[in-house]
N, C-alpha and C. Protein backbone atom coordinates (compact mmCIF):
# COMPACT_ATOMS: atom_id res chain seq x y z
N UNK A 1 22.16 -3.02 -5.44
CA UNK A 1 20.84 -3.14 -4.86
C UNK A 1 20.93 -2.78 -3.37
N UNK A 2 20.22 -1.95 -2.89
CA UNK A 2 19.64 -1.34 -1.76
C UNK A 2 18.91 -1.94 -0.81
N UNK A 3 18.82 -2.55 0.34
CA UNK A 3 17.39 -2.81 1.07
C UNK A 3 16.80 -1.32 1.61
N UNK A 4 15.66 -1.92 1.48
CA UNK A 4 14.52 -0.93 2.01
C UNK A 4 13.44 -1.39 2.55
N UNK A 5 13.17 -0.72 4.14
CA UNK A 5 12.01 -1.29 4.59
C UNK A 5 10.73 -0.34 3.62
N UNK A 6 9.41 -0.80 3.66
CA UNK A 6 8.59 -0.37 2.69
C UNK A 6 7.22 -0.48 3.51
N UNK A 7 6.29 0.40 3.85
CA UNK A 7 5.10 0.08 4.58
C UNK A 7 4.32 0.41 3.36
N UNK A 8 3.32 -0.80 3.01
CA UNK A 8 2.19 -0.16 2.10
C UNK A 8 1.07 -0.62 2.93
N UNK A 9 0.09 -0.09 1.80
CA UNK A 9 -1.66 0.20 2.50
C UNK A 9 -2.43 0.23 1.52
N UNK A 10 -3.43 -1.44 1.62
CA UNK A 10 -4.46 -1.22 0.88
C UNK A 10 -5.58 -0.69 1.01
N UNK A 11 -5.96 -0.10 -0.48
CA UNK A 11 -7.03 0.86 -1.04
C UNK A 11 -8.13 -0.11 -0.10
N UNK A 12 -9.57 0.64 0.12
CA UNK A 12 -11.03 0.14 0.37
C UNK A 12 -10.71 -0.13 2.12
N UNK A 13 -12.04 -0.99 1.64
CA UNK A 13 -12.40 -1.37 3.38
C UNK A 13 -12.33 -3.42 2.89
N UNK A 14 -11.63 -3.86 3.99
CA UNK A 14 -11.36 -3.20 5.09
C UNK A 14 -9.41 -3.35 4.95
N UNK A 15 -9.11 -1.72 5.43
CA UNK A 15 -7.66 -1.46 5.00
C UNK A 15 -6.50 -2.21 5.62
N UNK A 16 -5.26 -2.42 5.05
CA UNK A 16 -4.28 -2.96 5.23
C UNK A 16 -3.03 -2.50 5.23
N UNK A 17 -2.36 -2.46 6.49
CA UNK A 17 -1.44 -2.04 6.48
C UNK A 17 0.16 -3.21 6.64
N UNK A 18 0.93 -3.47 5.37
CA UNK A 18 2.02 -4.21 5.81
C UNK A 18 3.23 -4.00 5.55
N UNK A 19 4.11 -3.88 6.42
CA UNK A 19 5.86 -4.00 6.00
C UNK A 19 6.38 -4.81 5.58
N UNK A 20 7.33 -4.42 4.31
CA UNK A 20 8.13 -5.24 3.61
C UNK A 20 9.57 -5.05 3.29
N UNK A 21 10.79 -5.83 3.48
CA UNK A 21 12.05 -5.27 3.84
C UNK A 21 12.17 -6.21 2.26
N UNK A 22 12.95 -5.05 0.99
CA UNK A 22 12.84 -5.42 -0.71
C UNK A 22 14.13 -5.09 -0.33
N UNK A 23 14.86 -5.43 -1.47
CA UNK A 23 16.54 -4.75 -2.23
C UNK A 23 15.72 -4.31 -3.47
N UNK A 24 16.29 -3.54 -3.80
CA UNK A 24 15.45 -2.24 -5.04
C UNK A 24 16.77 -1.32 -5.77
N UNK A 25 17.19 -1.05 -6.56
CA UNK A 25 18.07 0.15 -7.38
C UNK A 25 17.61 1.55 -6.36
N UNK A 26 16.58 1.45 -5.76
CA UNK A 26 15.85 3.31 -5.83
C UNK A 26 14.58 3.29 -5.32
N UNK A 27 14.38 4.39 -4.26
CA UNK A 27 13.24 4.19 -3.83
C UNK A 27 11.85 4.16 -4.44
N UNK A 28 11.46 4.57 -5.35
CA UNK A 28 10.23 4.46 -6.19
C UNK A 28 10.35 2.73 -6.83
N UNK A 29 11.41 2.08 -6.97
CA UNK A 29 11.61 0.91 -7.71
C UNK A 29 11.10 -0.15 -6.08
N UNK A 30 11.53 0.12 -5.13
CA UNK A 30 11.04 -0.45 -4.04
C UNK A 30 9.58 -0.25 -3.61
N UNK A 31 9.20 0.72 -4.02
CA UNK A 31 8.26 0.77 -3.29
C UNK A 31 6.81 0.20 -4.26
N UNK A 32 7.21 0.52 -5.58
CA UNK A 32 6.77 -0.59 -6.64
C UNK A 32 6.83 -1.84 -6.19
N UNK A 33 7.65 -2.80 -6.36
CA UNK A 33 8.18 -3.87 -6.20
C UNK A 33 6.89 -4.48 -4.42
N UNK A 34 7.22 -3.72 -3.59
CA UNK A 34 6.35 -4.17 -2.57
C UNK A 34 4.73 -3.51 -2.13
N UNK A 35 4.45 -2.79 -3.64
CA UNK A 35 3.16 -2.78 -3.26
C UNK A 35 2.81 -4.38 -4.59
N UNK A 36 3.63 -4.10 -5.55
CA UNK A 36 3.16 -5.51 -6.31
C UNK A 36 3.02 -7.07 -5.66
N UNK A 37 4.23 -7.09 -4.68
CA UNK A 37 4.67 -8.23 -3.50
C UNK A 37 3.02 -8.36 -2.93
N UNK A 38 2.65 -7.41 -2.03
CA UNK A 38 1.25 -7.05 -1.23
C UNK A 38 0.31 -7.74 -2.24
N UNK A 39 0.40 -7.00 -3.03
CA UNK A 39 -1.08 -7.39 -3.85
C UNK A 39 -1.07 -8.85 -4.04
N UNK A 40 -0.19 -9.38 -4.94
CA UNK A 40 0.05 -10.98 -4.70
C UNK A 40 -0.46 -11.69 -3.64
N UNK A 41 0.11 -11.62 -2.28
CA UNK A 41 -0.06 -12.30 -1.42
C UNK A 41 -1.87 -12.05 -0.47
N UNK A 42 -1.81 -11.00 -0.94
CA UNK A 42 -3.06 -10.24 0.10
C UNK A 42 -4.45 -10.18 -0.64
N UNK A 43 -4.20 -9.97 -1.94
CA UNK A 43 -5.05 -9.25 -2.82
C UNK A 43 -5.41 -7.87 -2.41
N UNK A 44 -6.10 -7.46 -3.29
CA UNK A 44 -6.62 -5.73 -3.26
C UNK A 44 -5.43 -4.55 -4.04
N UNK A 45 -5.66 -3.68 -3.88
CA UNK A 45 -4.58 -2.49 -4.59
C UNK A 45 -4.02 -1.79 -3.39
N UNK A 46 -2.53 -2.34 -3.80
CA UNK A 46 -1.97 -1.37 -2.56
C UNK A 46 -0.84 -0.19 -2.90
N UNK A 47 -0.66 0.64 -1.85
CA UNK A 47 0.34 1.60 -2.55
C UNK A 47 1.24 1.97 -1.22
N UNK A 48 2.56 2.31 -2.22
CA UNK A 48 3.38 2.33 -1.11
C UNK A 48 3.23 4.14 0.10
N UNK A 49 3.61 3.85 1.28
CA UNK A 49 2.86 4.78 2.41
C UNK A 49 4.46 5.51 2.71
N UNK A 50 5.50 4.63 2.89
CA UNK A 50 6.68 5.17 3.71
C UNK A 50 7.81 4.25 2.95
N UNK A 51 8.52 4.81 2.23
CA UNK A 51 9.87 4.06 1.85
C UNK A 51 11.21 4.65 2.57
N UNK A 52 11.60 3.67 3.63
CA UNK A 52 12.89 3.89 3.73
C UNK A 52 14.36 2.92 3.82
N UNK A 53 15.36 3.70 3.63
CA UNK A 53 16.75 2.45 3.78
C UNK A 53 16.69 2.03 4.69
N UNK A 54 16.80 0.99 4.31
CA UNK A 54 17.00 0.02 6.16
C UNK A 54 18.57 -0.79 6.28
N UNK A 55 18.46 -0.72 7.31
CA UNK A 55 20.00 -1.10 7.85
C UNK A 55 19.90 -2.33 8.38
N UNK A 56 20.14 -3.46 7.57
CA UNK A 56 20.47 -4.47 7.77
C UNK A 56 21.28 -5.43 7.55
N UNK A 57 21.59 -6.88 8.17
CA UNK A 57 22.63 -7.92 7.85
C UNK A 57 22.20 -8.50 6.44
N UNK A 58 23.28 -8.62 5.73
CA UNK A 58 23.16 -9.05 4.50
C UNK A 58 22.10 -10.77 4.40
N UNK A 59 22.75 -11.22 5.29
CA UNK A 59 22.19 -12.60 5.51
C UNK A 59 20.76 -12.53 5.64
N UNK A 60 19.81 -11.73 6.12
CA UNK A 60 18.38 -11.43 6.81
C UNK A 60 17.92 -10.56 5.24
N UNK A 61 18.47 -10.79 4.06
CA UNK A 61 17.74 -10.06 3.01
C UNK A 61 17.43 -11.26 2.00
N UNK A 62 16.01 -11.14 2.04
CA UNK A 62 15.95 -12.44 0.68
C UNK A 62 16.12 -12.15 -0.37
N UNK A 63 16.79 -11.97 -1.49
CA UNK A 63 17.00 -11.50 -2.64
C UNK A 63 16.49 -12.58 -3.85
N UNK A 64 15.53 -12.38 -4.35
CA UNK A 64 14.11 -12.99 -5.32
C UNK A 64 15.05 -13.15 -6.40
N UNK A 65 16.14 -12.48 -6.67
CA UNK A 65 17.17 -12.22 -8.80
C UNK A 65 18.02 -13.81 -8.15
């Protein structure tokens, strides 16, 4: 598992933009994973905008498995 920072953005008005740092297999699996995260917490339909690896301390990753 990978971290990846993840910016998504919800659909409509009025729009939302939030970052989310996931562990994921692969970038399409991340970027899934934190537009589903978004929607949960936020409501609305969101989709992922920018997936990338992020470089971080193991300790600073919450791992949900």
């Amino acid at each position: 598992m990978t971290p990846y920072s993840v910016i998504v953005r919800r659909r409509g008005i009025p729009a939302l933009e939030v970052r989310l740092l996931v562990r994921a297999s692969s970038k399409p699996a991340a970027g899934e994973l934190a537009a589903t995260l978004a929607e949960r917490r936020h409501g609305g339909l969101f989709e992922p905008r920018r997936v990338r690896r992020a470089l971080v301390h193991a300790e600073a990753v919450f791992d949900a498995a």
